[in-house]
C-alpha atoms as a PDB file:
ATOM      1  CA  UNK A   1      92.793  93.219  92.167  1.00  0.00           C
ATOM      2  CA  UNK A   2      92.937  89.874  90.780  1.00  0.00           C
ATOM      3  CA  UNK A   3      94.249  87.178  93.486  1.00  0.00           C
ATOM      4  CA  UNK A   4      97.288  86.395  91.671  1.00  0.00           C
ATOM      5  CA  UNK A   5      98.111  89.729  91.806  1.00  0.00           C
ATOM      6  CA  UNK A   6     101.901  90.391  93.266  1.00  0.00           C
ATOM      7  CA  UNK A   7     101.272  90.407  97.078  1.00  0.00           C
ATOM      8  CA  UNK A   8     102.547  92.037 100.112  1.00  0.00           C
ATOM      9  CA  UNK A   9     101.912  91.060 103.736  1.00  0.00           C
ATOM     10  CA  UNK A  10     103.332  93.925 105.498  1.00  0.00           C
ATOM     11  CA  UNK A  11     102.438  93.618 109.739  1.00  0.00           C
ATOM     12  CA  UNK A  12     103.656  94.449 113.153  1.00  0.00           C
ATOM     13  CA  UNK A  13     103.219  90.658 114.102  1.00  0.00           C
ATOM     14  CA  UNK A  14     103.841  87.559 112.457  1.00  0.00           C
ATOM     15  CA  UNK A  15     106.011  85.975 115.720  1.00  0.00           C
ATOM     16  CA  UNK A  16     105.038  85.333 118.999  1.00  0.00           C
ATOM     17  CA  UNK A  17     106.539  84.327 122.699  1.00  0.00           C
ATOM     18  CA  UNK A  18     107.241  80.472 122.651  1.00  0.00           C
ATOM     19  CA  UNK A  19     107.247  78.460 125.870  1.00  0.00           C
ATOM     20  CA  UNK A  20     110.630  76.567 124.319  1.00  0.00           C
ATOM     21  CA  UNK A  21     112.094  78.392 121.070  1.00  0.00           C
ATOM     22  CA  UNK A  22     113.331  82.026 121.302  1.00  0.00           C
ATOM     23  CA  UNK A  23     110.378  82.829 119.535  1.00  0.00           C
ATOM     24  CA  UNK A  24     108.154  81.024 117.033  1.00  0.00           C
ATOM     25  CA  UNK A  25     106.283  81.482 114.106  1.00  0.00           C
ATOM     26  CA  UNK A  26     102.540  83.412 114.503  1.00  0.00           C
ATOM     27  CA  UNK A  27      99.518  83.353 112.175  1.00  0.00           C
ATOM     28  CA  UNK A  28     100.147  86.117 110.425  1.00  0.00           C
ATOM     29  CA  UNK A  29     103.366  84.855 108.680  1.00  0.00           C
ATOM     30  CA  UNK A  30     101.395  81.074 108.584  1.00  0.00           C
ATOM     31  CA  UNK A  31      99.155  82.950 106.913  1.00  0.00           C
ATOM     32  CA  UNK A  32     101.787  84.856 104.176  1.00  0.00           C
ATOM     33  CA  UNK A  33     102.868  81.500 103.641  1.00  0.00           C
ATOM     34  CA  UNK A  34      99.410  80.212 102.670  1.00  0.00           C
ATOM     35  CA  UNK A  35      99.330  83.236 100.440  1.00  0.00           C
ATOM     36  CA  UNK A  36     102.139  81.061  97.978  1.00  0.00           C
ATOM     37  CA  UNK A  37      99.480  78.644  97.279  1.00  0.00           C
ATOM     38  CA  UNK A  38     101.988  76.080  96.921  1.00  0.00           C
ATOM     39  CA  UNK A  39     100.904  72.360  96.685  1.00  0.00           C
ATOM     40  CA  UNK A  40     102.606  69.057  96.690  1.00  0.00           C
ATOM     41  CA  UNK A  41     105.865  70.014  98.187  1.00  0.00           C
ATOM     42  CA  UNK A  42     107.353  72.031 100.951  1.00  0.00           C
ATOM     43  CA  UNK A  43     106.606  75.972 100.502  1.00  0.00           C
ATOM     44  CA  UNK A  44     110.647  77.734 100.204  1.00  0.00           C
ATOM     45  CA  UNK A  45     110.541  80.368 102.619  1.00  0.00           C
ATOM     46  CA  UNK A  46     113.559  82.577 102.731  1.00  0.00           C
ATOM     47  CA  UNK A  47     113.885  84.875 106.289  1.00  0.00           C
ATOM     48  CA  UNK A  48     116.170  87.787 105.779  1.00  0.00           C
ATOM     49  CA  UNK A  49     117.452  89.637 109.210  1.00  0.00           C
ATOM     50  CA  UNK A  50     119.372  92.710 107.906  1.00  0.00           C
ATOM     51  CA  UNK A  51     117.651  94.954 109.584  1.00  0.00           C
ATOM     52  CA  UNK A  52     119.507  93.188 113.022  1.00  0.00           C
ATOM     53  CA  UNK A  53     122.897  92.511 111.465  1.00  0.00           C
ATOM     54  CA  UNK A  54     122.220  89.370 110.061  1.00  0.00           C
ATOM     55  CA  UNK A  55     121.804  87.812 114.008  1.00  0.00           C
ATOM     56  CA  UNK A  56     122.823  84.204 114.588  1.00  0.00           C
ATOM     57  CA  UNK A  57     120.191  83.573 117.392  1.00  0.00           C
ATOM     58  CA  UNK A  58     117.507  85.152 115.078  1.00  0.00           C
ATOM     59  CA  UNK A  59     118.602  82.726 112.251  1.00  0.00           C
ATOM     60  CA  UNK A  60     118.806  79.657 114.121  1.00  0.00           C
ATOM     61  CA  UNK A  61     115.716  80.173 115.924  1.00  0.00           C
ATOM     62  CA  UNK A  62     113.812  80.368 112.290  1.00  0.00           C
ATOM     63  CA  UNK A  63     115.282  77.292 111.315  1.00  0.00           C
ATOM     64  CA  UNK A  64     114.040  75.311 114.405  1.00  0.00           C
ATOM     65  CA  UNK A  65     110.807  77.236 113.338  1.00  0.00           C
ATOM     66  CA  UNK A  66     110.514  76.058 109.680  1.00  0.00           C
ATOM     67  CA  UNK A  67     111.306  72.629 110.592  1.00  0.00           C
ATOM     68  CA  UNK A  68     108.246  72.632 113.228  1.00  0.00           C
ATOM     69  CA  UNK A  69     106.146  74.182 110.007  1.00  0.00           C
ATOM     70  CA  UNK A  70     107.441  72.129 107.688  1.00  0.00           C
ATOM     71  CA  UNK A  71     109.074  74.634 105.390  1.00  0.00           C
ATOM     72  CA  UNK A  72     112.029  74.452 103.194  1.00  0.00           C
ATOM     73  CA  UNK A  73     113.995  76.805 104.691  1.00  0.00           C
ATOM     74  CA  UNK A  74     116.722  79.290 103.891  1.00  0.00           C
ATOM     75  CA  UNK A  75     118.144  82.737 105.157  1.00  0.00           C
ATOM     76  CA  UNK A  76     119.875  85.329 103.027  1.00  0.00           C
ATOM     77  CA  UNK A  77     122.837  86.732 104.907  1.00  0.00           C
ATOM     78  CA  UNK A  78     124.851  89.894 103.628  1.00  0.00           C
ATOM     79  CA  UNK A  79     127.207  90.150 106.893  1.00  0.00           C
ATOM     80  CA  UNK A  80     130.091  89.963 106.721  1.00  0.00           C
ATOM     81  CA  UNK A  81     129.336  88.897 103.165  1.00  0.00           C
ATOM     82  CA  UNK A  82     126.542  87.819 101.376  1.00  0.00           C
ATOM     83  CA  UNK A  83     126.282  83.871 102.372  1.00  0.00           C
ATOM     84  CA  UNK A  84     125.038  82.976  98.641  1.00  0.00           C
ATOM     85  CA  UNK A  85     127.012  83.050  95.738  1.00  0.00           C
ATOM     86  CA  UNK A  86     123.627  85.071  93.451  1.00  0.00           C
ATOM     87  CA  UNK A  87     121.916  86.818  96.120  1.00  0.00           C
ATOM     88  CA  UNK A  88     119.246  87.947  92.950  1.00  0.00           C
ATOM     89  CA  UNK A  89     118.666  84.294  92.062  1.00  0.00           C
ATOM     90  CA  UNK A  90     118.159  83.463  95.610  1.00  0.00           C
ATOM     91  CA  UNK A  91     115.434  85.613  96.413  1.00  0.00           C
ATOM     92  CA  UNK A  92     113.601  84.255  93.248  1.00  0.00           C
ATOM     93  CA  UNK A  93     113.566  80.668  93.605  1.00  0.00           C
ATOM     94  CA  UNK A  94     111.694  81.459  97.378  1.00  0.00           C
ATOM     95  CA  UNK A  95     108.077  81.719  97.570  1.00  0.00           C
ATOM     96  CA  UNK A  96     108.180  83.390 100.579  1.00  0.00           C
ATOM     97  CA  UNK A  97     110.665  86.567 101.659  1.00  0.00           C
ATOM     98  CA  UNK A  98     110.144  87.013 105.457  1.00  0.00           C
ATOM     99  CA  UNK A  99     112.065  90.528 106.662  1.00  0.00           C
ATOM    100  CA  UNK A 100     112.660  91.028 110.160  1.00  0.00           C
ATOM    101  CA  UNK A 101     112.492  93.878 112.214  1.00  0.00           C
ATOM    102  CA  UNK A 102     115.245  96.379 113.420  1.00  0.00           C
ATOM    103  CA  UNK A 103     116.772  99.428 111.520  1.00  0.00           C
ATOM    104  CA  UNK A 104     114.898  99.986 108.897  1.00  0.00           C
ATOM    105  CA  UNK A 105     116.999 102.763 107.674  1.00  0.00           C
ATOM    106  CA  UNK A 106     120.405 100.366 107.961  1.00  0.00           C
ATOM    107  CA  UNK A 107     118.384  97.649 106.270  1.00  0.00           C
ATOM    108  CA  UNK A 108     117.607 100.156 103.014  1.00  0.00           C
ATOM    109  CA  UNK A 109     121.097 101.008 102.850  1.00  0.00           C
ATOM    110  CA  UNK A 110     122.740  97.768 102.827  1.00  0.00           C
ATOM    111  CA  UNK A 111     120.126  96.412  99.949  1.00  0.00           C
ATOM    112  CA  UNK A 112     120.828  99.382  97.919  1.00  0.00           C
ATOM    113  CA  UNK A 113     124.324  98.528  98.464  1.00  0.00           C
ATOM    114  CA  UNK A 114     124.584  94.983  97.192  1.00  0.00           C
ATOM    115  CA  UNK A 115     121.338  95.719  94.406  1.00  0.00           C
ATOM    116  CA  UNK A 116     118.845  94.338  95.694  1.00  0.00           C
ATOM    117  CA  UNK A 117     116.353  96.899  95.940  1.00  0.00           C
ATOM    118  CA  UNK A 118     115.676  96.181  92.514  1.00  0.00           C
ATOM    119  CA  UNK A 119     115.587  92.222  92.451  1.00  0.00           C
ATOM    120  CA  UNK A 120     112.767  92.523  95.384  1.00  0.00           C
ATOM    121  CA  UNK A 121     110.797  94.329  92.891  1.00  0.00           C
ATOM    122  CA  UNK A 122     111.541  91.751  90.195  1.00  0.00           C
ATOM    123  CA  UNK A 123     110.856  88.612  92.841  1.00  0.00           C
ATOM    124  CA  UNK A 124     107.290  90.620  94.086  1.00  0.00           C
ATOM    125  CA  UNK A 125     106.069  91.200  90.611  1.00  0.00           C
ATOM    126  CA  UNK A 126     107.061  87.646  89.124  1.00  0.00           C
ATOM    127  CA  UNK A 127     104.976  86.366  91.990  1.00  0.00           C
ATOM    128  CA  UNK A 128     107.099  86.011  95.246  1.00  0.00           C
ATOM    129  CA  UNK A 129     105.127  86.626  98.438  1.00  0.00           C
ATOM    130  CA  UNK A 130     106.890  89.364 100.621  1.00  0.00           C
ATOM    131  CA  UNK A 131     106.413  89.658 104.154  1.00  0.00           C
ATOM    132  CA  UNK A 132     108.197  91.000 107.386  1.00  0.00           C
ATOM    133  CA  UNK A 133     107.584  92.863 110.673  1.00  0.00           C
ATOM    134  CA  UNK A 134     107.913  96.677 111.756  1.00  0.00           C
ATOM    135  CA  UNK A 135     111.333  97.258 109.219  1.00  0.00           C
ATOM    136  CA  UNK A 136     110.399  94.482 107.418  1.00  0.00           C
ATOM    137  CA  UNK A 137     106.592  96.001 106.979  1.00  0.00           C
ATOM    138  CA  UNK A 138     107.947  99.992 106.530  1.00  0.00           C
ATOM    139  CA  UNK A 139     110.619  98.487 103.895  1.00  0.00           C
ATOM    140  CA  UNK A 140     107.938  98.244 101.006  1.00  0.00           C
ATOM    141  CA  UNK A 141     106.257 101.131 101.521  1.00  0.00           C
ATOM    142  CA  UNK A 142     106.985 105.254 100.740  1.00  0.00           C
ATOM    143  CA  UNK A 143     108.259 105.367 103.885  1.00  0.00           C
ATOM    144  CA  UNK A 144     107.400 105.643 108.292  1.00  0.00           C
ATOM    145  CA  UNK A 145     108.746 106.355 111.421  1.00  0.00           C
ATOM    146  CA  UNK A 146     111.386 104.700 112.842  1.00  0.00           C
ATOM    147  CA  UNK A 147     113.743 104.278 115.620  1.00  0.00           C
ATOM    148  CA  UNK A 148     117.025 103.900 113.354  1.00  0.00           C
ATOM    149  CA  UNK A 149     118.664 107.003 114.089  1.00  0.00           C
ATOM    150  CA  UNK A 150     118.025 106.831 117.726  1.00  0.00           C
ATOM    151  CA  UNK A 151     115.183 106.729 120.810  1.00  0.00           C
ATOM    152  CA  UNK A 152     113.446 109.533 119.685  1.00  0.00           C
ATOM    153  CA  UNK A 153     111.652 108.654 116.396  1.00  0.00           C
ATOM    154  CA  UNK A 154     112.569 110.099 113.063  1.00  0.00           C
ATOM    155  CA  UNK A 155     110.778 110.285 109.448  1.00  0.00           C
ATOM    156  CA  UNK A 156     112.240 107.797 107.321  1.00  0.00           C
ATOM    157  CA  UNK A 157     111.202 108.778 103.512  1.00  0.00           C
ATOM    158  CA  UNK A 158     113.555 106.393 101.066  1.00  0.00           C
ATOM    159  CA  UNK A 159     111.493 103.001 101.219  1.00  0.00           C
ATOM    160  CA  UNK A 160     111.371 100.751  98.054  1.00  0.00           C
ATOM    161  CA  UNK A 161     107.873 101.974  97.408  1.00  0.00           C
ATOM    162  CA  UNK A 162     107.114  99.189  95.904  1.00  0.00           C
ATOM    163  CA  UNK A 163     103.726 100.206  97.266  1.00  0.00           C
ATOM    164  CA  UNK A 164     103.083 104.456  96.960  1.00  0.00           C
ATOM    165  CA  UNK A 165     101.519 104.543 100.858  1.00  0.00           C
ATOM    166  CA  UNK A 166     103.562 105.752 103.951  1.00  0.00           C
ATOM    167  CA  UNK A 167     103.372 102.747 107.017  1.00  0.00           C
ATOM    168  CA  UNK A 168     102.858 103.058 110.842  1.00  0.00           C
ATOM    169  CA  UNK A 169     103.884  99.654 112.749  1.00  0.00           C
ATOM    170  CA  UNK A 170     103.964  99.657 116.644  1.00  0.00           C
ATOM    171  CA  UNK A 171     100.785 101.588 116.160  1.00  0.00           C
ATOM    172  CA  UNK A 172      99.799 101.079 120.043  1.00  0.00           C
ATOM    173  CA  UNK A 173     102.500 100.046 121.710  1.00  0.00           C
ATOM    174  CA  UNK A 174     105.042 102.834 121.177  1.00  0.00           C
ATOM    175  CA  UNK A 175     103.678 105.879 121.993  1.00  0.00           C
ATOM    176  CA  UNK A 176     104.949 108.150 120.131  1.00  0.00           C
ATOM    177  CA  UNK A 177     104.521 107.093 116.441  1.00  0.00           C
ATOM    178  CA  UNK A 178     100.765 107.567 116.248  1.00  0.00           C
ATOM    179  CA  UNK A 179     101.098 111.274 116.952  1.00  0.00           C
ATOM    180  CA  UNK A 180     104.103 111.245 114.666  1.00  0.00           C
ATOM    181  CA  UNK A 181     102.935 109.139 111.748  1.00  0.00           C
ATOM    182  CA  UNK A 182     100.143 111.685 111.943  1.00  0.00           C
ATOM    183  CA  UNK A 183     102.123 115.011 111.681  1.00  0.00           C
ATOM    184  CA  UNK A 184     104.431 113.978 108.995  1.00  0.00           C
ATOM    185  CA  UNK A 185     101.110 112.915 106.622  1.00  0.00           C
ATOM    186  CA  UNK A 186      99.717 116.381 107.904  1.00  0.00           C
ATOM    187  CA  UNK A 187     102.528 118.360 106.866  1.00  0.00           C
ATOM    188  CA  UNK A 188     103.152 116.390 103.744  1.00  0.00           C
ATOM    189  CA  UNK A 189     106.502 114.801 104.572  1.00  0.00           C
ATOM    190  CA  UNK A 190     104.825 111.252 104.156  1.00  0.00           C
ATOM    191  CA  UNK A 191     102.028 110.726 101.714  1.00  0.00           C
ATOM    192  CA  UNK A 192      99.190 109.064 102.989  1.00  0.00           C
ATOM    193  CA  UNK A 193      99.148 105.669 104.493  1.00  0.00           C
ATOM    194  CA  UNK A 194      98.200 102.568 106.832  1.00  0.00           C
ATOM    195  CA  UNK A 195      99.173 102.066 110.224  1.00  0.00           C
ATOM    196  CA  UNK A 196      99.031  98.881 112.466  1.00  0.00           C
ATOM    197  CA  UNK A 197      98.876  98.063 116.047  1.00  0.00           C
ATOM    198  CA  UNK A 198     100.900  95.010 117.410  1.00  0.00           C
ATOM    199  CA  UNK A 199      99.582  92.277 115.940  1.00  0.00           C
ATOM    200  CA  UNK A 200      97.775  93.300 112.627  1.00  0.00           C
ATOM    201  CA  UNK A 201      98.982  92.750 108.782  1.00  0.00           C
ATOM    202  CA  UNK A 202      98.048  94.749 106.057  1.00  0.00           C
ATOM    203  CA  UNK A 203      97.050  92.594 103.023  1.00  0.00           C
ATOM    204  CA  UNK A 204      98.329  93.908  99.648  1.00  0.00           C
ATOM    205  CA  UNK A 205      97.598  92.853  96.260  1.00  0.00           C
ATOM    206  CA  UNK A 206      99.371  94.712  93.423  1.00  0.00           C
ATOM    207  CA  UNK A 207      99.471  98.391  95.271  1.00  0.00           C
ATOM    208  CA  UNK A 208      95.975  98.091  96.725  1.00  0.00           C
ATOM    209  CA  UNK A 209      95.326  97.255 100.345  1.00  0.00           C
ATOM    210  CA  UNK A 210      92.621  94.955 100.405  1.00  0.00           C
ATOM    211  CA  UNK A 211      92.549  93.595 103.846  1.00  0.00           C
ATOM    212  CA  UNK A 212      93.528  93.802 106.674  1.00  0.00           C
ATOM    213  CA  UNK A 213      94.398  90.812 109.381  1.00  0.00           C
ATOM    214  CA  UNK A 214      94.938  90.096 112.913  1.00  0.00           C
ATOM    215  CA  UNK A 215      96.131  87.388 114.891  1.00  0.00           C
ATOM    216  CA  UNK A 216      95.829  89.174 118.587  1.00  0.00           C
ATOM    217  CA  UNK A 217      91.639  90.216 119.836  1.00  0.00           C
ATOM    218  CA  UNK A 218      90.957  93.946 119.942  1.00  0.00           C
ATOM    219  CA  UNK A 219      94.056  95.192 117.650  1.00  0.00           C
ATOM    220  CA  UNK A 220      93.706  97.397 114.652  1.00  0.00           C
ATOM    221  CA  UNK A 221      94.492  99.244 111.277  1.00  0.00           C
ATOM    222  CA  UNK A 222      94.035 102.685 110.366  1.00  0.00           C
ATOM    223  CA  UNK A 223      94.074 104.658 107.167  1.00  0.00           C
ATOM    224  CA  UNK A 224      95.753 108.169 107.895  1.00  0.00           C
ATOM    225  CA  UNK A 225      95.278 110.742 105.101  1.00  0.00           C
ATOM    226  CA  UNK A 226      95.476 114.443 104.748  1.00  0.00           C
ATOM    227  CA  UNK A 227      92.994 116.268 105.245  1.00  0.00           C
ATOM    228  CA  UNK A 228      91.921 119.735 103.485  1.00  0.00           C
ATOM    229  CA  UNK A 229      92.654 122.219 106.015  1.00  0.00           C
ATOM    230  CA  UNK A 230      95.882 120.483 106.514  1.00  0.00           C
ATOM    231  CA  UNK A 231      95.495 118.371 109.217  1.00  0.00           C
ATOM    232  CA  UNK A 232      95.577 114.170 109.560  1.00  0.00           C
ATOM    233  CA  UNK A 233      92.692 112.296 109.368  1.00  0.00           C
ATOM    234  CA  UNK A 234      92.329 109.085 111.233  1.00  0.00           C
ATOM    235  CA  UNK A 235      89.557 106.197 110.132  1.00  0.00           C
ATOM    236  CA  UNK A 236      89.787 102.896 111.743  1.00  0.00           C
ATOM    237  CA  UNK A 237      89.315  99.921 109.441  1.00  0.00           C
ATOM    238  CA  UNK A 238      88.022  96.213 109.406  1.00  0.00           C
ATOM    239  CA  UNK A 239      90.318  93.433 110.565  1.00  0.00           C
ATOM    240  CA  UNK A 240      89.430  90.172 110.283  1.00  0.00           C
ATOM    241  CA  UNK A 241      90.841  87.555 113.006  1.00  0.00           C
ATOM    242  CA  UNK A 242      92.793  84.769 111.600  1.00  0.00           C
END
């Protein structure tokens, strides 16, 4: 794929404990942002928390962020309301669409509700970066496991699919959505797909995953696929440290 190709950074990383902010900004989203390639002003980076109800802390805490990264910054809200008057616009005059994690399943509904399933696809193709973490990773894919619908983890099938593969986040640290992620590629429920421990980012140009990225030693990515006698097969891939 060419590099201008419309890109995806979809991880289970990106943030990281901070010693004074809430949380603060890791390499992998640095490294979304770099994706942009813009020069000679301040990259417009848009963070979107639906998938947590639109949460105050979470919003103010990216703001101190982007100020410490030196990005102009903006959030698109749609709790209670959306808080722009063209949410469609919005979203294309970012460069960067950063999705945080939560319910995945809540987050697809309320897009769907106010359109904007389709003006993602419009923003990615016309060049917009879009990143995000666990149900802002699953979002742009098939579809993945997910915690939504309660503690034990559930299939969740109605992504954008802006890219055709299913997606695994959490990949180590929960320990039930390897097994999971595996059975419902086995039995067909999810089509094959990528998985990442904590940490990793799966590097997408066009629908093609051409990298894959790390910011913590150690973690990993996996390609999951069905096999011919009908079960999952595994293969670890590459990640290079960033």
């Amino acid at each position: 794929m060419p590099a201008d190709a419309p890109t995806i950074l979809a991880t289970s990383g990106g943030f990281r404990a901070s010693p004074r902010l809430h949380w603060e900004v890791g390499p992998l989203t640095r490294y979304a942002v770099e994706l942009a390639g813009v020069t000679g002003r301040n990259p417009r980076v848009c963070f979107i928390g639906t998938a947590c109800g639109d949460d105050g802390r979470l919003i103010s805490t990216f703001y101190d962020n982007a100020w410490r990264e030196g990005w102009a910054a903006s959030h698109l809200s749609l709790f209670p309301m959306p808080n722009v008057d063209d949410p469609r616009e919005h979203l294309f005059a970012q460069d960067v669409l950063w999705v945080w994690g939560g319910s995945v399943a809540g987050l697809l509904a309320m897009w769907r509700l106010h359109e904007l399933d389709a003006a993602f696809r419009e923003a990615w193709e016309a060049g917009v970066v879009l990143t995000g973490v666990s149900a802002g990773s699953i979002c742009w894919h098939s579809g993945g496991t997910t915690d939504s619908f309660g503690p034990a983890l559930r299939p969740v099938t109605n992504g954008l699919g802006l890219l055709p593969w299913s997606n695994g986040v959490h990949y180590d640290s929960e320990r039930e959505r390897r097994p999971l992620f595996q059975s419902l590629i086995a039995d067909g429920t999810l089509p094959p797909g990528y998985a990442t421990d904590d940490g990793v980012g799966l590097l997408y140009r066009g629908t093609e995953m051409v990298e894959a990225l790390g910011e913590k030693d150690g973690a990993g990515a996996y390609r999951v696929e069905r096999s011919p006698d009908g079960t999952a097969a595994e293969t670890r891939l590459d990640v290079r440290r960033i």
